[in-house]
N, C-alpha and C. Protein backbone atom coordinates (compact mmCIF):
# COMPACT_ATOMS: atom_id res chain seq x y z
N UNK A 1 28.76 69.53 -2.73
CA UNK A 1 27.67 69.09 -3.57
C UNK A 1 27.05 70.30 -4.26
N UNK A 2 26.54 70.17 -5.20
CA UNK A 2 26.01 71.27 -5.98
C UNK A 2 24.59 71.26 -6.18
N UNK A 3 24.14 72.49 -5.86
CA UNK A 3 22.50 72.61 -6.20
C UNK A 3 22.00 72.67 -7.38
N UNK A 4 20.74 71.95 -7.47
CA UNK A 4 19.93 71.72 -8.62
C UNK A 4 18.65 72.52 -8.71
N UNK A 5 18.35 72.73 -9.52
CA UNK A 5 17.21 73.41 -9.45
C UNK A 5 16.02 72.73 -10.52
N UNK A 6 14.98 73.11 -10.36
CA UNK A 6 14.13 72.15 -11.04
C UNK A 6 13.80 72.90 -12.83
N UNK A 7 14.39 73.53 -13.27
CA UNK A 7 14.11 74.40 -14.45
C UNK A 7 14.05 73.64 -15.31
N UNK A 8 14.55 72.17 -15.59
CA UNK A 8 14.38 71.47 -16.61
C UNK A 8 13.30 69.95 -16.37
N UNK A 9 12.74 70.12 -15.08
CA UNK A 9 11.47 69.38 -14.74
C UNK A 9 10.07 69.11 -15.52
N UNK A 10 10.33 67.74 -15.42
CA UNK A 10 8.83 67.56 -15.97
C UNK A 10 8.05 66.71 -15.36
N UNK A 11 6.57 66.15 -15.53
CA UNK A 11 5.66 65.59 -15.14
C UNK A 11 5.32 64.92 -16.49
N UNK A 12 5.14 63.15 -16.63
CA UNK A 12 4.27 62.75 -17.43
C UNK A 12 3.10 61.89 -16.99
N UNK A 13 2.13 61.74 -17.74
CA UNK A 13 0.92 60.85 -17.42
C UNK A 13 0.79 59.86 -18.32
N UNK A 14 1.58 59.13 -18.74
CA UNK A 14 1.24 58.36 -19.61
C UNK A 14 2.42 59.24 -20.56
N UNK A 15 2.00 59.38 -21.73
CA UNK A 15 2.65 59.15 -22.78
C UNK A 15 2.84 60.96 -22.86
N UNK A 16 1.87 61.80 -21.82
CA UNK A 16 1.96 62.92 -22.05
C UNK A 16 2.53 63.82 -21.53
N UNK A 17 3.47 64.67 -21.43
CA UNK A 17 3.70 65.79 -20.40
C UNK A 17 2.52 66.53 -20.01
N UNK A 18 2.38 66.21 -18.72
CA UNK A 18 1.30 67.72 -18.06
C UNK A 18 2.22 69.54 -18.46
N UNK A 19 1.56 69.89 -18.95
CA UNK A 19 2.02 71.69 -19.30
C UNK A 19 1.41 72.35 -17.73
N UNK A 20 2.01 73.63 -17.77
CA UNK A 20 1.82 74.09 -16.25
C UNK A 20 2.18 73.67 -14.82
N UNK A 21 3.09 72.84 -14.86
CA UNK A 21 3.51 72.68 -13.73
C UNK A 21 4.33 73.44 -12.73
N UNK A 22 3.48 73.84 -11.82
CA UNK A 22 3.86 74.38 -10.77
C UNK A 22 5.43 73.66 -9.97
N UNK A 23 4.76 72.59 -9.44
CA UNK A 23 5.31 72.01 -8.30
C UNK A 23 4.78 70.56 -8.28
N UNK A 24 5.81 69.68 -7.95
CA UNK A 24 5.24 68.18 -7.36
C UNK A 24 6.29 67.89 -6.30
N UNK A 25 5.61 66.82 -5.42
CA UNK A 25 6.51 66.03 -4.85
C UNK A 25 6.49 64.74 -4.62
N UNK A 26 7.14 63.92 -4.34
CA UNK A 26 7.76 62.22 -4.11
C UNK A 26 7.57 62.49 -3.02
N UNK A 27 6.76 61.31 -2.43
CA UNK A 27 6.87 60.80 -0.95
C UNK A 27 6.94 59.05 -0.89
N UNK A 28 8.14 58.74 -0.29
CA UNK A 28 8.62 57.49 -0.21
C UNK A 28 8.94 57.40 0.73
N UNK A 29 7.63 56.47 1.89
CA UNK A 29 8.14 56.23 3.17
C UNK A 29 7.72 55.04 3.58
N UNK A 30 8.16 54.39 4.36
CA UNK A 30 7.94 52.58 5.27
C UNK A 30 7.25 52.48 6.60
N UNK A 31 6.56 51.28 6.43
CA UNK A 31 5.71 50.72 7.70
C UNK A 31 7.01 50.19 8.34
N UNK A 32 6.70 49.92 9.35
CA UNK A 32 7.79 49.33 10.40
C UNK A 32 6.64 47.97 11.45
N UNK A 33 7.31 46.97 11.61
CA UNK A 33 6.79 46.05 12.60
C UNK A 33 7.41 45.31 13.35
N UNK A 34 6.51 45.63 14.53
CA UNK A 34 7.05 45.84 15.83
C UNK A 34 7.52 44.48 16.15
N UNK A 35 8.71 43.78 16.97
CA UNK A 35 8.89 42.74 17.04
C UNK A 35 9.56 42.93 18.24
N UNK A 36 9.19 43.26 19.07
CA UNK A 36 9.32 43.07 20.71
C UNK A 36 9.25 42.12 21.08
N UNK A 37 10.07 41.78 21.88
CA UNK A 37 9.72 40.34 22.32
C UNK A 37 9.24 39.89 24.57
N UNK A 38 8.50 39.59 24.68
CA UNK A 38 8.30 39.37 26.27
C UNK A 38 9.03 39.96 27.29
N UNK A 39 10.63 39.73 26.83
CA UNK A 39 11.05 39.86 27.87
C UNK A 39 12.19 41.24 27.67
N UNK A 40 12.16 41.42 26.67
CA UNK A 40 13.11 43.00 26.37
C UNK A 40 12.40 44.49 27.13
N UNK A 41 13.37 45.27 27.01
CA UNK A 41 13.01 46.00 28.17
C UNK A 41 12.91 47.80 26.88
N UNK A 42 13.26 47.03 25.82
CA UNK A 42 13.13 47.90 24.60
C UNK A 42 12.57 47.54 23.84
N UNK A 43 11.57 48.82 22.94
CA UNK A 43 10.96 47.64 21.72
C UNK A 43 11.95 47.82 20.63
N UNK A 44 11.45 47.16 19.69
CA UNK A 44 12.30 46.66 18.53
C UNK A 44 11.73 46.66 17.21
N UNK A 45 12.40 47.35 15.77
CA UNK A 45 10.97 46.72 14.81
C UNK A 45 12.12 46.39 13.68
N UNK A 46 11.21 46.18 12.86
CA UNK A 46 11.70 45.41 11.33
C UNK A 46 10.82 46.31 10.54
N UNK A 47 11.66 46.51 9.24
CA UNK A 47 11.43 47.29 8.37
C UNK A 47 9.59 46.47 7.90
N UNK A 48 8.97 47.02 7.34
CA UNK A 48 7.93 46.56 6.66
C UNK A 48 7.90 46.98 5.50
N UNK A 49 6.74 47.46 4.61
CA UNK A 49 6.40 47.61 3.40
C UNK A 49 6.20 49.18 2.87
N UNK A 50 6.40 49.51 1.56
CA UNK A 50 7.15 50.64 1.27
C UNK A 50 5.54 51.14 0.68
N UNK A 51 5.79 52.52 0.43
CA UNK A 51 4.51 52.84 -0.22
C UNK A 51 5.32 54.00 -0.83
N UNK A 52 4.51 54.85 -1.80
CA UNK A 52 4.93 55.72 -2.28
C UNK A 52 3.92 56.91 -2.63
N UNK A 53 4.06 58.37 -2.89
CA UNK A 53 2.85 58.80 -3.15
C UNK A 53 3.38 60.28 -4.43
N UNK A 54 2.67 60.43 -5.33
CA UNK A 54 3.06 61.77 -5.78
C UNK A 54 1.94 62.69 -5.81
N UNK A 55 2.29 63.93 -5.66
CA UNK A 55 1.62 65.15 -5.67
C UNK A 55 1.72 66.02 -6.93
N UNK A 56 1.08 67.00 -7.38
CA UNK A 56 1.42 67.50 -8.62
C UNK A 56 0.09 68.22 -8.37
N UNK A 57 1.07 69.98 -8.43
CA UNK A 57 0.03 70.79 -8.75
C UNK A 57 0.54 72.10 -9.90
N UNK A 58 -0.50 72.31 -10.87
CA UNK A 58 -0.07 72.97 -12.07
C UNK A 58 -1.88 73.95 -12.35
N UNK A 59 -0.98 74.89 -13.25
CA UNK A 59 -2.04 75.57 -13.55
C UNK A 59 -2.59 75.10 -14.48
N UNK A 60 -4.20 74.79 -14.49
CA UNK A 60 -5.26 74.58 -15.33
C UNK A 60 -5.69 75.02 -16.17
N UNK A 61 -5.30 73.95 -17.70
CA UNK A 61 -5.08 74.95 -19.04
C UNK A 61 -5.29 73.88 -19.55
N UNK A 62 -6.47 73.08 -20.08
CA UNK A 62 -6.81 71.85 -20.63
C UNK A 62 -6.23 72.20 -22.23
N UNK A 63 -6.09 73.42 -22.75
CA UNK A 63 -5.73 73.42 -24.20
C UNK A 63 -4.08 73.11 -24.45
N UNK A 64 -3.48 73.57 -22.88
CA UNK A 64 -1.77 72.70 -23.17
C UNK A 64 -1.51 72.30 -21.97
N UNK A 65 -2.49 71.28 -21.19
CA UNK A 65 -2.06 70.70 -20.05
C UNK A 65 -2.64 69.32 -20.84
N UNK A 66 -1.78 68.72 -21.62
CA UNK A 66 -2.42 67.22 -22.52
C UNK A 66 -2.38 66.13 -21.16
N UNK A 67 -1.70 65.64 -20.51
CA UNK A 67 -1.67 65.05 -19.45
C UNK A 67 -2.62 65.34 -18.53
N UNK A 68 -3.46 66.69 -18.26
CA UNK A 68 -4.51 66.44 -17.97
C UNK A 68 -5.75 66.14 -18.22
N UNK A 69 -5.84 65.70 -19.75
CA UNK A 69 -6.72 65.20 -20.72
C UNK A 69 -6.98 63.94 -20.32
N UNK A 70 -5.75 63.28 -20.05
CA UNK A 70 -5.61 61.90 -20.26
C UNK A 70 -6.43 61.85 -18.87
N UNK A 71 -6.36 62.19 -17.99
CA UNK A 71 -6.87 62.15 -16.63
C UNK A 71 -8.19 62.00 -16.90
N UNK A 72 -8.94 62.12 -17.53
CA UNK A 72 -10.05 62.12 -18.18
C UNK A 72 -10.32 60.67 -17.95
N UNK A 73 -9.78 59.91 -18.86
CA UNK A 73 -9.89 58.33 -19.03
C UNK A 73 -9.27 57.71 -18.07
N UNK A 74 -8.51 58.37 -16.65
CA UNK A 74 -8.05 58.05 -16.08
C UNK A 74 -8.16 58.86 -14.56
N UNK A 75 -9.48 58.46 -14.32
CA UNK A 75 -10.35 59.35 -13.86
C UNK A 75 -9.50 58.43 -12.01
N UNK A 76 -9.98 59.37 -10.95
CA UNK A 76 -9.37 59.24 -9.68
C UNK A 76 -10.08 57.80 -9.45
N UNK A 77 -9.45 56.68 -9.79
CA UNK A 77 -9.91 55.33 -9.10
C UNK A 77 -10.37 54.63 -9.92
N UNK A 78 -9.72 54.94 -11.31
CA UNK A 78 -9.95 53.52 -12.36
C UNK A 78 -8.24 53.20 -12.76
N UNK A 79 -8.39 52.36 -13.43
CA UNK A 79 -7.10 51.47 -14.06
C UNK A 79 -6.04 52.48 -13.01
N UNK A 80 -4.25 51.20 -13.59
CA UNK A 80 -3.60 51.87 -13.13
C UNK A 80 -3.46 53.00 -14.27
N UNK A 81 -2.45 54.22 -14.28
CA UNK A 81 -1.80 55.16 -14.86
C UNK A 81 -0.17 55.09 -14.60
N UNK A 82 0.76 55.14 -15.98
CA UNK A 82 1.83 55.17 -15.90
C UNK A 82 2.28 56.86 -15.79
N UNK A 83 3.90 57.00 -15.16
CA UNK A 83 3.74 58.02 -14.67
C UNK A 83 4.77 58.46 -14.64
N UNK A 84 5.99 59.49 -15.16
CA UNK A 84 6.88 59.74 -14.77
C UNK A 84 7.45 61.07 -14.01
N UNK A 85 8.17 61.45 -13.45
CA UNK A 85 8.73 62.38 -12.45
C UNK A 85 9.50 62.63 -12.81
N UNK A 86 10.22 63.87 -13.54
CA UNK A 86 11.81 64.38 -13.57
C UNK A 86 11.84 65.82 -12.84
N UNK A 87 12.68 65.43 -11.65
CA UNK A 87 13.19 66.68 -10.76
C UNK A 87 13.77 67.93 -11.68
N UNK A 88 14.60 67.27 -12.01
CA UNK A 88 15.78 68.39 -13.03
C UNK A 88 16.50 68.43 -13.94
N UNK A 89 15.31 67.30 -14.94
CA UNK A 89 15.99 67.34 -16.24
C UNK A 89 17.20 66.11 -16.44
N UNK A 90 17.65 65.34 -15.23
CA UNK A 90 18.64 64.45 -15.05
C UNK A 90 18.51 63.23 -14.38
N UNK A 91 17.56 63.27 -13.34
CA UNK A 91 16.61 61.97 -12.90
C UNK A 91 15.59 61.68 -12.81
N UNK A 92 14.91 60.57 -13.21
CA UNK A 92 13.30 60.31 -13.54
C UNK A 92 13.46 59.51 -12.47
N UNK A 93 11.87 59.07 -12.10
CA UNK A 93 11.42 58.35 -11.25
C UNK A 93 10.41 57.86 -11.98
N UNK A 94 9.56 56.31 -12.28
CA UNK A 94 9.23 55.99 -13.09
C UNK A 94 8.02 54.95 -12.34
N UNK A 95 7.01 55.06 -12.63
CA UNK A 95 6.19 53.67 -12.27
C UNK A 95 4.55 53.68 -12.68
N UNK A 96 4.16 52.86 -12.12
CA UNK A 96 2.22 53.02 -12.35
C UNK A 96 1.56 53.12 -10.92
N UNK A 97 0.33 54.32 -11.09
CA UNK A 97 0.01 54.06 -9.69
C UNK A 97 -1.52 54.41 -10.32
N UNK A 98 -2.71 54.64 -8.94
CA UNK A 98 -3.95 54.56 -9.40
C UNK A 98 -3.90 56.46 -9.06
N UNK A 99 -4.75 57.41 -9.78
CA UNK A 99 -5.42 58.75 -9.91
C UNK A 99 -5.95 58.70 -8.09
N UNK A 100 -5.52 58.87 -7.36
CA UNK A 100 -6.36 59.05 -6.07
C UNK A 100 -6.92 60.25 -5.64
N UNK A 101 -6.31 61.51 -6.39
CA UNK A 101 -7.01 62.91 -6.36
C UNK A 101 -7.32 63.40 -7.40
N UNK A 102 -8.07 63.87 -7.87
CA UNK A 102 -7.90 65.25 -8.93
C UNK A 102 -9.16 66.48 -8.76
N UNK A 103 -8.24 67.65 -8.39
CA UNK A 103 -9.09 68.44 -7.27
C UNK A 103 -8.59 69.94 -8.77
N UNK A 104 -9.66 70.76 -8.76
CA UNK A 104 -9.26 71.73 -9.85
C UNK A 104 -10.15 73.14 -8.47
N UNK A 105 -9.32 73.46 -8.51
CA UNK A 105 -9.34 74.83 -7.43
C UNK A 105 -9.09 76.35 -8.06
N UNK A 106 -10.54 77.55 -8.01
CA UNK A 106 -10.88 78.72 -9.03
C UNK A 106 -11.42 79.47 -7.97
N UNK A 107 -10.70 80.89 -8.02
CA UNK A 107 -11.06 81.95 -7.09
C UNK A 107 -11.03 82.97 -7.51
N UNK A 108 -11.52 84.10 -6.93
CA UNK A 108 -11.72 85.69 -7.68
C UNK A 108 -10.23 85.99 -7.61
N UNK A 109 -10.10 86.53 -8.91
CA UNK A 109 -8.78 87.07 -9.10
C UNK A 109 -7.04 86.09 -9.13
N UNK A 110 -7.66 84.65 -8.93
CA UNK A 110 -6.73 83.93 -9.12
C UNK A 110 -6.67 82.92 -10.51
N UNK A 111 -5.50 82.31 -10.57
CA UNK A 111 -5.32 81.46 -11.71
C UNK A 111 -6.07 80.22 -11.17
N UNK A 112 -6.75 79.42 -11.96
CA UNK A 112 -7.46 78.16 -12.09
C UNK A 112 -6.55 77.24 -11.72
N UNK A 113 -6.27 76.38 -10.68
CA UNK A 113 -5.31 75.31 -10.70
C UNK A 113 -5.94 74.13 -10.51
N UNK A 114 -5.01 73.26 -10.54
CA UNK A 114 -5.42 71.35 -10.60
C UNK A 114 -4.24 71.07 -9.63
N UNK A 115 -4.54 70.01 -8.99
CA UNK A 115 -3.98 69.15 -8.03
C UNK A 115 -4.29 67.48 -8.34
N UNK A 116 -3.07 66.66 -8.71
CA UNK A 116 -3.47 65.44 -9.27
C UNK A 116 -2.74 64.72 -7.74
N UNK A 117 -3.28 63.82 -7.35
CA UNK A 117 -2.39 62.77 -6.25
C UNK A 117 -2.48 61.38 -6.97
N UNK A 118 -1.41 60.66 -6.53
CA UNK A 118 -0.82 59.59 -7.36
C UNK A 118 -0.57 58.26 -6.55
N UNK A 119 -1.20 57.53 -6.17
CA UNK A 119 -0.64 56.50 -4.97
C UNK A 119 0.06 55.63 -6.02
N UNK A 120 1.28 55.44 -6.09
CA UNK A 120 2.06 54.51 -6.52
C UNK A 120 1.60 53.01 -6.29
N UNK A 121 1.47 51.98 -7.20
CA UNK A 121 1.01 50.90 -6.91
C UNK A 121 2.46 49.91 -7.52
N UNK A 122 3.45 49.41 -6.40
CA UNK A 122 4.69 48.48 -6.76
C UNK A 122 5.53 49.46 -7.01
N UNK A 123 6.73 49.19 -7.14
CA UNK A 123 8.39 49.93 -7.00
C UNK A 123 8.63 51.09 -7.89
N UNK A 124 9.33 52.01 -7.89
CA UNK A 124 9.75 52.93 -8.34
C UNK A 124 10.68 52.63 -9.44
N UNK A 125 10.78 53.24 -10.25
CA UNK A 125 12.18 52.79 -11.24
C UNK A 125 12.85 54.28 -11.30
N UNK A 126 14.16 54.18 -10.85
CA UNK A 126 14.88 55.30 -10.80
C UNK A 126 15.80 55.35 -12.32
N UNK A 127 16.22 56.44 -12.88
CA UNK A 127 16.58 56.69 -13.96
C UNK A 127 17.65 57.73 -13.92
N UNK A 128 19.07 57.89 -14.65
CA UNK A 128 19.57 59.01 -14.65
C UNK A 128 20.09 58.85 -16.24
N UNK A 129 19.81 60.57 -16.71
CA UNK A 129 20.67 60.66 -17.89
C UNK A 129 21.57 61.78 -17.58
N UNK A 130 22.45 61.94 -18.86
CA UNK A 130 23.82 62.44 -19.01
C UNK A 130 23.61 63.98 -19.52
């Protein structure tokens, strides 16, 4: 298998690319329920319900971070926000979720950064181009 690297990655918010992106990540993980029954001597479960979450942290540059503009009107806990994810330029990950963070973090001698969190609200749409 061959390694990828993220050099052709992007982040959108809507209609915009966020500029400055550091780093994000996908987290896609499942509830499980328990279905043991009286007399088993093991428990047992069944898949449950999926959730999803994205992270995204970039340096803070409102004059070419346009996607963090939009965050503006799409402030941590109003409407949903559409949203896309490309690792490496070759697969998107695609959906709407609600703003659940947006944290902007400034220290002596460091660069200004933003941290957006993303709770996915319903399924992912996976994407590959050529």
């Amino acid at each position: 298998m061959a390694a990828i690297t993220s050099a052709d990655g992007t982040v959108k918010i809507g209609s915009n690319t966020i500029g400055e992106v550091t780093g994000f990540s996908l987290e896609i993980s499942s509830d499980t329920v328990e279905s043991t029954a009286i007399d088993d001597t093991d428990r047992t479960y069944l898949p449950g319900l999926r959730q999803s979450t994205i992270s995204i942290d970039a340096n803070f540059d409102p004059a070419v971070s346009t996607g963090l503009a939009e965050l503006g009107v799409n402030a941590p806990g109003d409407a949903l926000a559409t949203f896309e994810v490309d690792p490496d330029g070759s697969t998107a990950f695609s959906g709407s979720g609600i703003v659940t963070g947006f944290t902007i973090t400034a220290a002596t001698n460091e660069m200004v950064t933003a941290a957006i969190t993303i709770q996915i609200s319903g399924s992912l749409t996976e994407s590959y181009f050529q």
